[in-house]
PDB file of N, CA and C in Angstrom:
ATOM      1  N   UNK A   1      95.962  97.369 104.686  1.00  0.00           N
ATOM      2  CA  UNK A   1      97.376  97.701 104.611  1.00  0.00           C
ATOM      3  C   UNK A   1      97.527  98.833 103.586  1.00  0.00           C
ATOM      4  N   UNK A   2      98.399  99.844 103.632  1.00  0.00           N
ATOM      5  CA  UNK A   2      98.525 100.737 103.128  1.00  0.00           C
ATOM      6  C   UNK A   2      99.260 100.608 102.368  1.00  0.00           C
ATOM      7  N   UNK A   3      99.796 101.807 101.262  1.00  0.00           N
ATOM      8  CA  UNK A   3     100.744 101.618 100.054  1.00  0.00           C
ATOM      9  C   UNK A   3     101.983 101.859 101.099  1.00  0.00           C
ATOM     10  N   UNK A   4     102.390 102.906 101.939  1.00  0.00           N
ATOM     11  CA  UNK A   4     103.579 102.875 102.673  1.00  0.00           C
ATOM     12  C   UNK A   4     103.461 101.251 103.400  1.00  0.00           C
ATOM     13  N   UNK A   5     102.878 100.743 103.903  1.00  0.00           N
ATOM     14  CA  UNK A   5     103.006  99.805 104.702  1.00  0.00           C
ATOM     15  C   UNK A   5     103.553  98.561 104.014  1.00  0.00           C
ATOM     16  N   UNK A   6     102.673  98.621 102.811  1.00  0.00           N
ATOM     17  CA  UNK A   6     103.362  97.437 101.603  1.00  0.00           C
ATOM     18  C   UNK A   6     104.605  97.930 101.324  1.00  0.00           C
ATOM     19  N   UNK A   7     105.054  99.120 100.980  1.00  0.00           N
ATOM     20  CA  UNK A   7     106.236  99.104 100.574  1.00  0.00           C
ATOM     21  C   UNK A   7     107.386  98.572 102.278  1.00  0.00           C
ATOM     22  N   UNK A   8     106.888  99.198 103.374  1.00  0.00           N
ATOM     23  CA  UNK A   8     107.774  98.905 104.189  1.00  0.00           C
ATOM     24  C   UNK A   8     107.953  97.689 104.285  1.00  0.00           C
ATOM     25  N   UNK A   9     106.594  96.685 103.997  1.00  0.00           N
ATOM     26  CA  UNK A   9     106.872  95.240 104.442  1.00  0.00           C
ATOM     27  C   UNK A   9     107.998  94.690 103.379  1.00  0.00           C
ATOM     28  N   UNK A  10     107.818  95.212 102.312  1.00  0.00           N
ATOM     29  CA  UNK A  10     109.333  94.636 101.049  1.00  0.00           C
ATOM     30  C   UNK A  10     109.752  95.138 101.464  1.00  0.00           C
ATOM     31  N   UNK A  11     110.308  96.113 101.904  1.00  0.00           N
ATOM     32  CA  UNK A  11     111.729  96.662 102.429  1.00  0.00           C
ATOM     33  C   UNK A  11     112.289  96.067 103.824  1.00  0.00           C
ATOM     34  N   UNK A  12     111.526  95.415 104.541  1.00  0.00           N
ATOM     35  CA  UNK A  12     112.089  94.734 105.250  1.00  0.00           C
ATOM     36  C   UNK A  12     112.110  93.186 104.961  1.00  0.00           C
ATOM     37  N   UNK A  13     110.999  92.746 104.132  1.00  0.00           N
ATOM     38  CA  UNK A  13     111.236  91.192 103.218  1.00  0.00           C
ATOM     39  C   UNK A  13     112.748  91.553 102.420  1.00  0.00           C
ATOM     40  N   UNK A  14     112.995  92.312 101.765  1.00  0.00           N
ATOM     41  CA  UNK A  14     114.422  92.492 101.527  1.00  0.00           C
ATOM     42  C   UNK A  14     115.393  92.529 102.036  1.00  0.00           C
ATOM     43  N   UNK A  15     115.562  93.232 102.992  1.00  0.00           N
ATOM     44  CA  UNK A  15     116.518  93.471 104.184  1.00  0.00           C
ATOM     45  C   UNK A  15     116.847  92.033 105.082  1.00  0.00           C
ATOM     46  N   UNK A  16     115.402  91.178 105.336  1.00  0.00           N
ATOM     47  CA  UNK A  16     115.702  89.949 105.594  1.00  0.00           C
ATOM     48  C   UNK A  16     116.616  88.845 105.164  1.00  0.00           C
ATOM     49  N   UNK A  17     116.410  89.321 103.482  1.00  0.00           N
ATOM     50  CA  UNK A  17     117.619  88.157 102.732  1.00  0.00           C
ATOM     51  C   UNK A  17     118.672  88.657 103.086  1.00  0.00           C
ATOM     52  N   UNK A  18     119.237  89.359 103.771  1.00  0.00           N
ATOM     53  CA  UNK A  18     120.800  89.998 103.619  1.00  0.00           C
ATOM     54  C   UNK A  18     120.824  91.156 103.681  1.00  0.00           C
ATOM     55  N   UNK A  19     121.594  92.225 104.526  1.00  0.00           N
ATOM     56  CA  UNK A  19     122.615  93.625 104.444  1.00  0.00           C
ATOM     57  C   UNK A  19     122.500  94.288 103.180  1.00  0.00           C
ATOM     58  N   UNK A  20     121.699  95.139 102.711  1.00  0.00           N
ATOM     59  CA  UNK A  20     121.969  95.821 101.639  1.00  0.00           C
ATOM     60  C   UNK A  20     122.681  97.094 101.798  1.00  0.00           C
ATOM     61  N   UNK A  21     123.263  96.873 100.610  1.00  0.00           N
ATOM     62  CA  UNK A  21     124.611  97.901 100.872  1.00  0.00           C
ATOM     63  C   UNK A  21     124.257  99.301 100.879  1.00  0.00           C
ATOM     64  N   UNK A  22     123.837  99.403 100.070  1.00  0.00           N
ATOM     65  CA  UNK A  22     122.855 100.929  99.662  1.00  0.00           C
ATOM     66  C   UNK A  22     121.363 101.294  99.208  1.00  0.00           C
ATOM     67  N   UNK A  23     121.058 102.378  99.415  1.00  0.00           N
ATOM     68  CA  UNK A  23     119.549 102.694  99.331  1.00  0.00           C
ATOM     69  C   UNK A  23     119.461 102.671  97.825  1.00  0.00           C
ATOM     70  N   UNK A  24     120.173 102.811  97.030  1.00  0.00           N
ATOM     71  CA  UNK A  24     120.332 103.074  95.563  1.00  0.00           C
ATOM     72  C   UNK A  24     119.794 101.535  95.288  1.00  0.00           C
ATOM     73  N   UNK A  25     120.587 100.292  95.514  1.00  0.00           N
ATOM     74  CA  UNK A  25     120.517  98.988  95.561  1.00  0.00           C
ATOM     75  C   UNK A  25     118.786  98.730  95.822  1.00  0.00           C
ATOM     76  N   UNK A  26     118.666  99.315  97.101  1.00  0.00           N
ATOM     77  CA  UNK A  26     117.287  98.891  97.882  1.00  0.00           C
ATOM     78  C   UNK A  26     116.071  99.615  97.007  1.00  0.00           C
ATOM     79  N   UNK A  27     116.287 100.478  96.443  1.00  0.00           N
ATOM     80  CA  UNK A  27     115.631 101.171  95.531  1.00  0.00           C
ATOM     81  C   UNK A  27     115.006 100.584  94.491  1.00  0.00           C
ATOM     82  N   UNK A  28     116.766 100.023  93.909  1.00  0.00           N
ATOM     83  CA  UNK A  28     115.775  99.205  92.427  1.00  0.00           C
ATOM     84  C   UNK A  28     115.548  98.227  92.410  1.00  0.00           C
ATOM     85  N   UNK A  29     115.680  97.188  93.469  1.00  0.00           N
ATOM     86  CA  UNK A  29     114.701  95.840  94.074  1.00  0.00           C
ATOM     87  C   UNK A  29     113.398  95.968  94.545  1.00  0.00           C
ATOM     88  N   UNK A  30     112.940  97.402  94.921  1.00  0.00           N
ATOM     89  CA  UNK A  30     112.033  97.674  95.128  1.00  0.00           C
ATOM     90  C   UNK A  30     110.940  98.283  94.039  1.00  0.00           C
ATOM     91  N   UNK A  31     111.537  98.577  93.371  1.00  0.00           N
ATOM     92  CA  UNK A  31     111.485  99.452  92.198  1.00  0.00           C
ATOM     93  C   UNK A  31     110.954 100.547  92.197  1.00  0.00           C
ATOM     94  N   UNK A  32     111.132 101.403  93.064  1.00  0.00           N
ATOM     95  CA  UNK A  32     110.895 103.165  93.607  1.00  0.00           C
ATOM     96  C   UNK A  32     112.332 103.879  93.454  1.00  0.00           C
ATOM     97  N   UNK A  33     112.097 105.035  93.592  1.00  0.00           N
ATOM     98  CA  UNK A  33     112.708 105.904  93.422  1.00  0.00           C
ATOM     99  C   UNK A  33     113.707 105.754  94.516  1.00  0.00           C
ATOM    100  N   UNK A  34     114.964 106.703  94.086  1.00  0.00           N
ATOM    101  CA  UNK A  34     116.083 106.661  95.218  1.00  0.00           C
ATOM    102  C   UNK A  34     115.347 107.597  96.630  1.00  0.00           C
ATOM    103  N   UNK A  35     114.918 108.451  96.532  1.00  0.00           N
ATOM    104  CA  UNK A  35     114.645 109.209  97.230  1.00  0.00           C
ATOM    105  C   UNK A  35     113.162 108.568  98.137  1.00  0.00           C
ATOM    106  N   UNK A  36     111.992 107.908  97.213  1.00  0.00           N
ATOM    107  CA  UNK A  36     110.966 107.040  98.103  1.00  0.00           C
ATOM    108  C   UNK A  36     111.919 105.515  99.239  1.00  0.00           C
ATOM    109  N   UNK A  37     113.168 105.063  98.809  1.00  0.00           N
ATOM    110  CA  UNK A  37     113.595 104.510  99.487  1.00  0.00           C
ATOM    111  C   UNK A  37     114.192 105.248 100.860  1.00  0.00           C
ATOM    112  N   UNK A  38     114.447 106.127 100.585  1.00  0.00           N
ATOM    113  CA  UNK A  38     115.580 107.014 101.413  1.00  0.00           C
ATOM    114  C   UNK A  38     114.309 107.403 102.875  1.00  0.00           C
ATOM    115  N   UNK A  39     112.982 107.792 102.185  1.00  0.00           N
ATOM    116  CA  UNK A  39     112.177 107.794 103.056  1.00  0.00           C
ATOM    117  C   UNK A  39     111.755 106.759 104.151  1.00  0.00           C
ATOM    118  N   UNK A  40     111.714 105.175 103.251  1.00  0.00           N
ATOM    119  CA  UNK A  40     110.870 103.912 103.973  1.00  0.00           C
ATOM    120  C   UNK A  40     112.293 104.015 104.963  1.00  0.00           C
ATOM    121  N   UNK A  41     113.396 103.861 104.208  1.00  0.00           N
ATOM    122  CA  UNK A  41     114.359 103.587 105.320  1.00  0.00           C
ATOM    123  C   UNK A  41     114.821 104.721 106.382  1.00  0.00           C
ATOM    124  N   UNK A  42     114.746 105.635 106.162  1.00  0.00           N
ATOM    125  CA  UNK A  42     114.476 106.867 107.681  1.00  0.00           C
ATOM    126  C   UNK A  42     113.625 106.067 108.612  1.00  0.00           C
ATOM    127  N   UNK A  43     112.084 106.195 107.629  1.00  0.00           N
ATOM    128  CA  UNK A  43     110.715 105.611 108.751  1.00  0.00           C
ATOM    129  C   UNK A  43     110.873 104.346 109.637  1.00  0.00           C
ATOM    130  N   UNK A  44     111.551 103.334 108.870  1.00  0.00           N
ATOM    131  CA  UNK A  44     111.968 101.837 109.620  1.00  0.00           C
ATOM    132  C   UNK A  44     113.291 101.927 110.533  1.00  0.00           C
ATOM    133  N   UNK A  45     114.409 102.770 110.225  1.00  0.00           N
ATOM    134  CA  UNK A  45     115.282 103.266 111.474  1.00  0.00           C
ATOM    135  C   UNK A  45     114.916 104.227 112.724  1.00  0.00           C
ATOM    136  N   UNK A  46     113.444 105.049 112.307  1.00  0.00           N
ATOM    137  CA  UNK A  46     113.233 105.475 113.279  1.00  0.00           C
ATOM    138  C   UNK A  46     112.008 105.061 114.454  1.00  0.00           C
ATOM    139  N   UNK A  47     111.768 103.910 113.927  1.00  0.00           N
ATOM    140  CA  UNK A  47     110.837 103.365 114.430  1.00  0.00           C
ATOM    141  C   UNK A  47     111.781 101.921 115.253  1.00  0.00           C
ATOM    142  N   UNK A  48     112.794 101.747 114.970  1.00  0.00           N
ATOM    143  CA  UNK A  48     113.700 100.777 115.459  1.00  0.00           C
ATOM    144  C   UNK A  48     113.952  99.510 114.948  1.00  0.00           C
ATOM    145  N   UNK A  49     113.293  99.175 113.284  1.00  0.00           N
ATOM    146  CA  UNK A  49     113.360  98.401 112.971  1.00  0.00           C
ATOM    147  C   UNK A  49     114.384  98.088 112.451  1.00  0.00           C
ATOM    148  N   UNK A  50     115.317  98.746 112.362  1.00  0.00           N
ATOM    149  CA  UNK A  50     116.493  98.881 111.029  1.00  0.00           C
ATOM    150  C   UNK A  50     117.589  99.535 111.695  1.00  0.00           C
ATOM    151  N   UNK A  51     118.987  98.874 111.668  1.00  0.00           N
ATOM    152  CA  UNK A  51     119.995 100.090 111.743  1.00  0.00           C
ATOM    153  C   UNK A  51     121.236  99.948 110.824  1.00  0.00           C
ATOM    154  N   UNK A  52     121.308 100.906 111.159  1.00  0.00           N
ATOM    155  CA  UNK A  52     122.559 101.479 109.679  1.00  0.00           C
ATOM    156  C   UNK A  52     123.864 101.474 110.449  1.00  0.00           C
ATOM    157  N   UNK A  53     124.975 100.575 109.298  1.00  0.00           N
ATOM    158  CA  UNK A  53     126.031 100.252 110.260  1.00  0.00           C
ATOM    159  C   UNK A  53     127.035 100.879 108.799  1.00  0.00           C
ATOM    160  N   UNK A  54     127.671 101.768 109.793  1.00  0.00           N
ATOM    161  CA  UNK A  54     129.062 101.797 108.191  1.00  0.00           C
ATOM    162  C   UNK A  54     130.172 100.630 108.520  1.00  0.00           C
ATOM    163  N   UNK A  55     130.057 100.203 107.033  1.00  0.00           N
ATOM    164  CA  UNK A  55     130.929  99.120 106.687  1.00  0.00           C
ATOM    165  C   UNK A  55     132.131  99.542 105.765  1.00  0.00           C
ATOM    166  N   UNK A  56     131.931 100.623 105.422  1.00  0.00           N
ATOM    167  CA  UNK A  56     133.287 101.169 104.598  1.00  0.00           C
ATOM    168  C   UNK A  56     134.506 100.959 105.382  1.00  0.00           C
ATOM    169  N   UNK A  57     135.655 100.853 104.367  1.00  0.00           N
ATOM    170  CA  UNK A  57     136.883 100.744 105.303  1.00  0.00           C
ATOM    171  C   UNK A  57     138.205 101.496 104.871  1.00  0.00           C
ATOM    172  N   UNK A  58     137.296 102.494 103.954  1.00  0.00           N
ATOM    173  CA  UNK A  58     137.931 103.490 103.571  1.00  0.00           C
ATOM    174  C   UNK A  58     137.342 105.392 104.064  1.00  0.00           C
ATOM    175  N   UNK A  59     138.101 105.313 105.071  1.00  0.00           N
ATOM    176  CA  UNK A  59     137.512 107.225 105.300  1.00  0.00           C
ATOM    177  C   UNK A  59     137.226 107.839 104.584  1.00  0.00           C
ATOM    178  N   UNK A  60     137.651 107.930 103.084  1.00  0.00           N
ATOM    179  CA  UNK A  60     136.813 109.316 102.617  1.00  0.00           C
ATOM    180  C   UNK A  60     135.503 108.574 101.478  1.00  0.00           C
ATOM    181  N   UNK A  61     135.241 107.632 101.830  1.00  0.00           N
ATOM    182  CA  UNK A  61     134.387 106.864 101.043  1.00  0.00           C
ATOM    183  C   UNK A  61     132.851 106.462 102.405  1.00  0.00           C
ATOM    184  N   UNK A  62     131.759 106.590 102.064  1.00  0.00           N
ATOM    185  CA  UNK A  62     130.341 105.913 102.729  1.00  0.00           C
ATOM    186  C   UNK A  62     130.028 105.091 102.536  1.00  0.00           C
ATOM    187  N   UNK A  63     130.014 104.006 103.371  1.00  0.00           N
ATOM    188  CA  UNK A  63     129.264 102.920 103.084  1.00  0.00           C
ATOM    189  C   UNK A  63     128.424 102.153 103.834  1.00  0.00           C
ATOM    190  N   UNK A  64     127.413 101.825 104.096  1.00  0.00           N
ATOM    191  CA  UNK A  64     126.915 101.227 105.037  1.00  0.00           C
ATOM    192  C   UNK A  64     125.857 100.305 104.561  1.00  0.00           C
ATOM    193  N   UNK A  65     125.559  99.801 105.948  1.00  0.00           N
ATOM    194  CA  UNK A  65     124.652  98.116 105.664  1.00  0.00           C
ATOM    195  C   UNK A  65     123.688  98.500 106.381  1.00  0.00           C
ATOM    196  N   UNK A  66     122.431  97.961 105.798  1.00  0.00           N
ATOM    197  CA  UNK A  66     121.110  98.090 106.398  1.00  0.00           C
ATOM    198  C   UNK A  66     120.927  97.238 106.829  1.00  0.00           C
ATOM    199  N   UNK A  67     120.489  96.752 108.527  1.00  0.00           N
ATOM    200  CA  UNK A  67     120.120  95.407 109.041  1.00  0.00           C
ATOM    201  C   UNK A  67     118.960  95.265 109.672  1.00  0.00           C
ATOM    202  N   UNK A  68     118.121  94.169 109.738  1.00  0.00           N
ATOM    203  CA  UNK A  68     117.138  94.378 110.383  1.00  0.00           C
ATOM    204  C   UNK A  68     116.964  93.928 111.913  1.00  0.00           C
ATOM    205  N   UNK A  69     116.437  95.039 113.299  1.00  0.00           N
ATOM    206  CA  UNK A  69     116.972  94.224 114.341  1.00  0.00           C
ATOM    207  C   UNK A  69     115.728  93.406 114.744  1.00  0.00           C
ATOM    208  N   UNK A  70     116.208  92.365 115.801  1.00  0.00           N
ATOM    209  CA  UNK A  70     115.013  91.784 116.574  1.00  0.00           C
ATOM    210  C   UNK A  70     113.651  92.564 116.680  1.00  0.00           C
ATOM    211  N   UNK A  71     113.444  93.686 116.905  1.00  0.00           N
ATOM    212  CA  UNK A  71     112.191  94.281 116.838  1.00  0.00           C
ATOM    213  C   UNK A  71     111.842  94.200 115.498  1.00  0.00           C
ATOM    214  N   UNK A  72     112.553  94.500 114.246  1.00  0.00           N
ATOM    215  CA  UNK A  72     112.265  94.429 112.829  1.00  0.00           C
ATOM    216  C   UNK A  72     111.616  93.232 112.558  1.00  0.00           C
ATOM    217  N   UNK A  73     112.330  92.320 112.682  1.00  0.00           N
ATOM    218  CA  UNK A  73     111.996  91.145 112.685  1.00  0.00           C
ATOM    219  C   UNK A  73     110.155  90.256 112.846  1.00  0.00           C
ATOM    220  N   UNK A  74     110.161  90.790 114.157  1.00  0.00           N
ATOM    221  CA  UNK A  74     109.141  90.648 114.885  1.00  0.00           C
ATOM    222  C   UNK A  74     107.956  91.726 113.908  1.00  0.00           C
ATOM    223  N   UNK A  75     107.832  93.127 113.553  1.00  0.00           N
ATOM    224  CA  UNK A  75     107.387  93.370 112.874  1.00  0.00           C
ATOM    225  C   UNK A  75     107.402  92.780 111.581  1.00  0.00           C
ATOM    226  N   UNK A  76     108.106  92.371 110.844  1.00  0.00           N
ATOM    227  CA  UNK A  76     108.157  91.897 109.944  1.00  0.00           C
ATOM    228  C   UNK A  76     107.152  90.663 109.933  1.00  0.00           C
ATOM    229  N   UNK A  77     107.286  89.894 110.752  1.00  0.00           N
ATOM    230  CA  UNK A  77     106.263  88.572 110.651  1.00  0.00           C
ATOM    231  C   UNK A  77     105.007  89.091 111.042  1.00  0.00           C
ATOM    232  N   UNK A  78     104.714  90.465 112.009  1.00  0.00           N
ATOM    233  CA  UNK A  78     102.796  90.863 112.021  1.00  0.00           C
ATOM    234  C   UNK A  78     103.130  91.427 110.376  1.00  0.00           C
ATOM    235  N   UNK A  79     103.606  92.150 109.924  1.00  0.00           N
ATOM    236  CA  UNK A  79     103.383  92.996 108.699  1.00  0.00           C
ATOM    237  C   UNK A  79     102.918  91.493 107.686  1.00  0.00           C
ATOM    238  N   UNK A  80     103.915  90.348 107.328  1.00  0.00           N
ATOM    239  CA  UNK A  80     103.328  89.292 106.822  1.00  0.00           C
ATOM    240  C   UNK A  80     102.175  88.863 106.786  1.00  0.00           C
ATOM    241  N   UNK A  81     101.767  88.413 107.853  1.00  0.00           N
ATOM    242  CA  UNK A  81     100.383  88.082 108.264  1.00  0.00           C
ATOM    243  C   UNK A  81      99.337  89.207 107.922  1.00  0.00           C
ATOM    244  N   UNK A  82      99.605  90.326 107.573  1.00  0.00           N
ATOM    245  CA  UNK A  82      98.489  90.938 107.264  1.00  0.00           C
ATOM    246  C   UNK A  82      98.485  91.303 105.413  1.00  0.00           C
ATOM    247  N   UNK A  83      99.555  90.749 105.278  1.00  0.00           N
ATOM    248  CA  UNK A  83     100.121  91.347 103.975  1.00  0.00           C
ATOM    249  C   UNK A  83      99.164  89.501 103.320  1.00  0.00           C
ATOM    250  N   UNK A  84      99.363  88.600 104.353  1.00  0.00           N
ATOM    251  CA  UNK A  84      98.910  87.263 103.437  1.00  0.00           C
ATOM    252  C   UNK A  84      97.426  87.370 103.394  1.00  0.00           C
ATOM    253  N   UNK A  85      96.958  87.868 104.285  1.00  0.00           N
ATOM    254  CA  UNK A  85      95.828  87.729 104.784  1.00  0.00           C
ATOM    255  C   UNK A  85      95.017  88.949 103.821  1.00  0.00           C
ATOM    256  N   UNK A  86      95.467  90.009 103.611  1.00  0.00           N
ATOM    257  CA  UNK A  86      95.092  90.587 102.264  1.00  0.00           C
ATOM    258  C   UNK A  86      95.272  89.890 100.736  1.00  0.00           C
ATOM    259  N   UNK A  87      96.042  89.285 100.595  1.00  0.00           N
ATOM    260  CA  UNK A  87      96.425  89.203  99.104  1.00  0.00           C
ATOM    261  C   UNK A  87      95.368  87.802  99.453  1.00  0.00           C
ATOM    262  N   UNK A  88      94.905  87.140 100.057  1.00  0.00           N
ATOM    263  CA  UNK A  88      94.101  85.851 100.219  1.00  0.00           C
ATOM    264  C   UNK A  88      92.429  86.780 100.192  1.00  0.00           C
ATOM    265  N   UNK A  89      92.423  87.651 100.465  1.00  0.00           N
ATOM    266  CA  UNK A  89      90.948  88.309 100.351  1.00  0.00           C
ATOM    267  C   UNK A  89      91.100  88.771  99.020  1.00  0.00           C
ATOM    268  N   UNK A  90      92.086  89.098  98.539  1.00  0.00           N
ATOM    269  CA  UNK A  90      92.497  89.396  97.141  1.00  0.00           C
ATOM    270  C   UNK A  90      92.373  88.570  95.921  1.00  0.00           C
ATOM    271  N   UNK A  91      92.665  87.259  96.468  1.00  0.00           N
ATOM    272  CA  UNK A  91      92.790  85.891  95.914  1.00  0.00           C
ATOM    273  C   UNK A  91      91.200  85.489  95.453  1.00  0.00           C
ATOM    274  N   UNK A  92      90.637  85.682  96.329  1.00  0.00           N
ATOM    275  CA  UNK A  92      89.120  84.411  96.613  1.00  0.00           C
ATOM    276  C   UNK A  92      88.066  85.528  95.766  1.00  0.00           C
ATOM    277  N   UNK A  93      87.790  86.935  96.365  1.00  0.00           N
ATOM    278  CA  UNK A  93      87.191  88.356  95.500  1.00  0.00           C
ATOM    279  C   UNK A  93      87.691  88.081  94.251  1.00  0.00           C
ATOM    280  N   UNK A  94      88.789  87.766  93.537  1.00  0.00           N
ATOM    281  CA  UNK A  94      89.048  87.017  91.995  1.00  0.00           C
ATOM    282  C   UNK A  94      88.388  86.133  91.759  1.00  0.00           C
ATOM    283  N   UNK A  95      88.541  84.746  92.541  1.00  0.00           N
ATOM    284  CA  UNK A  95      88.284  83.754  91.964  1.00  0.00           C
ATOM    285  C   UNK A  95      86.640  83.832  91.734  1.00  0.00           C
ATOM    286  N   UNK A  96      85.822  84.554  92.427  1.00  0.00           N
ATOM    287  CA  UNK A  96      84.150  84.714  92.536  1.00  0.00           C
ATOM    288  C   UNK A  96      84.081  85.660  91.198  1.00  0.00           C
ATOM    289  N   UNK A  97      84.966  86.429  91.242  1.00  0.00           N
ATOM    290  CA  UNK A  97      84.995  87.095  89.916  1.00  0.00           C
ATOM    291  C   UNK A  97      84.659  86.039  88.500  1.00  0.00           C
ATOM    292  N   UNK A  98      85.715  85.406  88.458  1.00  0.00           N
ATOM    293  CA  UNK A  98      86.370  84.475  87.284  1.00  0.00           C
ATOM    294  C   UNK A  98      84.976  83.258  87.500  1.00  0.00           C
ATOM    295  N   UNK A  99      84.462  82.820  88.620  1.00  0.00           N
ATOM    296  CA  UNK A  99      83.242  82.461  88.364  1.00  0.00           C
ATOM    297  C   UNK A  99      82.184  82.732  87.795  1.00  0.00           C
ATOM    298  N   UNK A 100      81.869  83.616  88.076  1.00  0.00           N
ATOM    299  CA  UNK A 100      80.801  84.546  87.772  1.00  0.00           C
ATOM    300  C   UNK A 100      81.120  84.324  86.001  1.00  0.00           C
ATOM    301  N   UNK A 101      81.955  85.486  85.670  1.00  0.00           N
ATOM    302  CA  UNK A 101      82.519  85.408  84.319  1.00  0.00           C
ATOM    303  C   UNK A 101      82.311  84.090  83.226  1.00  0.00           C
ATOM    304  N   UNK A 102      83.254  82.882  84.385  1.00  0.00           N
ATOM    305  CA  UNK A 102      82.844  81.963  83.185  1.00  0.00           C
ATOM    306  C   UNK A 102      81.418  81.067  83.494  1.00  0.00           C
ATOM    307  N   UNK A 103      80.528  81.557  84.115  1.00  0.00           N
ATOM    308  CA  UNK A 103      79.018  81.110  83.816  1.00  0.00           C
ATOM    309  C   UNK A 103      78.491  82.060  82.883  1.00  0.00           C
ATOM    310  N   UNK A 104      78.816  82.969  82.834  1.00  0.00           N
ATOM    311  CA  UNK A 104      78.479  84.107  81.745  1.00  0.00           C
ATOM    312  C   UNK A 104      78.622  83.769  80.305  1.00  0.00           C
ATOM    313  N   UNK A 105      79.863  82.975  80.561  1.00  0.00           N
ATOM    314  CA  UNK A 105      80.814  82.685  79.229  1.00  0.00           C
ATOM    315  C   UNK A 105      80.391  81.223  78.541  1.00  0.00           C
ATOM    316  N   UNK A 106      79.544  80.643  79.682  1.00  0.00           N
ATOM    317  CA  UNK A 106      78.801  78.964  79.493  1.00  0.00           C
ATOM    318  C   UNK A 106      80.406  78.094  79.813  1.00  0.00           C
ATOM    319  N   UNK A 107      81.667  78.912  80.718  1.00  0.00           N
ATOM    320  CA  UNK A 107      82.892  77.829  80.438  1.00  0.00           C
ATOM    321  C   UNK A 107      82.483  76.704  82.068  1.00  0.00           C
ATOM    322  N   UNK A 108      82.789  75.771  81.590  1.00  0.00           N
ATOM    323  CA  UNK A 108      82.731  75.140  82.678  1.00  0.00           C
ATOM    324  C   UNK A 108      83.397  74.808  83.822  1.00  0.00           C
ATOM    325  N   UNK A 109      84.776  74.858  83.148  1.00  0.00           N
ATOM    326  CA  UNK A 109      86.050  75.281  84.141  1.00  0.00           C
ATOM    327  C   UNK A 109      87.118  76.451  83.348  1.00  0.00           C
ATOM    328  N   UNK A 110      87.118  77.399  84.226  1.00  0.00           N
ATOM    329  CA  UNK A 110      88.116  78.717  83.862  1.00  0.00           C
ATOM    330  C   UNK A 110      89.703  78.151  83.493  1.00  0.00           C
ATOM    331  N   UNK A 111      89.831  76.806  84.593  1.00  0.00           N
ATOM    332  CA  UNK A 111      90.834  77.199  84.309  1.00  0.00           C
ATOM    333  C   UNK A 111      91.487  76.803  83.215  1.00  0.00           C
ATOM    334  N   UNK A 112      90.769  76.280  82.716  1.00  0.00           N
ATOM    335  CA  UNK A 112      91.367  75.642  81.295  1.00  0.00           C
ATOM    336  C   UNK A 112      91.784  76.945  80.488  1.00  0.00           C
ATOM    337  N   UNK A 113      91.221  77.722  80.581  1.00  0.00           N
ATOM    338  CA  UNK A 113      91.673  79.186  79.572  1.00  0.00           C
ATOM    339  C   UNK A 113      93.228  79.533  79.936  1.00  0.00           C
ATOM    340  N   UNK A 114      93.842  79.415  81.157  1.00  0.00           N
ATOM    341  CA  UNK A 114      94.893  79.419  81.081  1.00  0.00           C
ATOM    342  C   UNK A 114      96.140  79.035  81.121  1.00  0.00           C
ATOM    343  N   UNK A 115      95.912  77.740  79.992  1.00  0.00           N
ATOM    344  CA  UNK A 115      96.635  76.877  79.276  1.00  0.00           C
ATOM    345  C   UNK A 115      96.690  76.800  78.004  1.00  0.00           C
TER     346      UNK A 115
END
């Protein structure tokens, strides 16, 4: 999985909890820049995952909601599965780590160190 791909999968794990109002919003939940959001969310509306609905109810004011559609969705749960399925190869490559380490260290169980 890629760094765009991770970021798209939070941006649509976000979008899942609820309508975000603005990219500014979606930005600093994400914690990127206004402008790296402005990108994921082009890429996920133009790919059909996402559409942008104005909710303002004032004309000379912008406002709109980011939603995610049924196709989003559906991406969203393969993007998961690969997103778990990394951070679990991520997981276990540690824990052989932290083995290794504490035979090095004579500890008998690691995890006591972090307590």
């Amino acid at each position: 999985m890629t760094t765009d791909e991770t970021l798209e999968y939070q941006a649509l794990r976000r979008l899942a909890e609820g309508p975000v109002a603005n990219q500014r919003s979606l930005a600093e939940s994400l914690g990127v820049s206004l402008g790296k959001a402005n990108y994921v969310i082009r890429a996920l509306v133009a790919r059909g995952w996402v559409t942008v609905e104005n909710v303002s109810r004032n004309p000379n004011r912008l406002g709109y909601a980011y939603l995610l559609t049924p196709k989003g969705l559906t991406e969203k749960a393969k993007l998961t599965r690969r997103f778990l399925k990394r951070k679990v190869a991520e997981y276990e490559q540690l824990q052989q780590e932290i083995d290794i380490l504490a035979r090095e260290a004579g500890i008998t169980d690691a995890r006591t160190l972090a307590s």
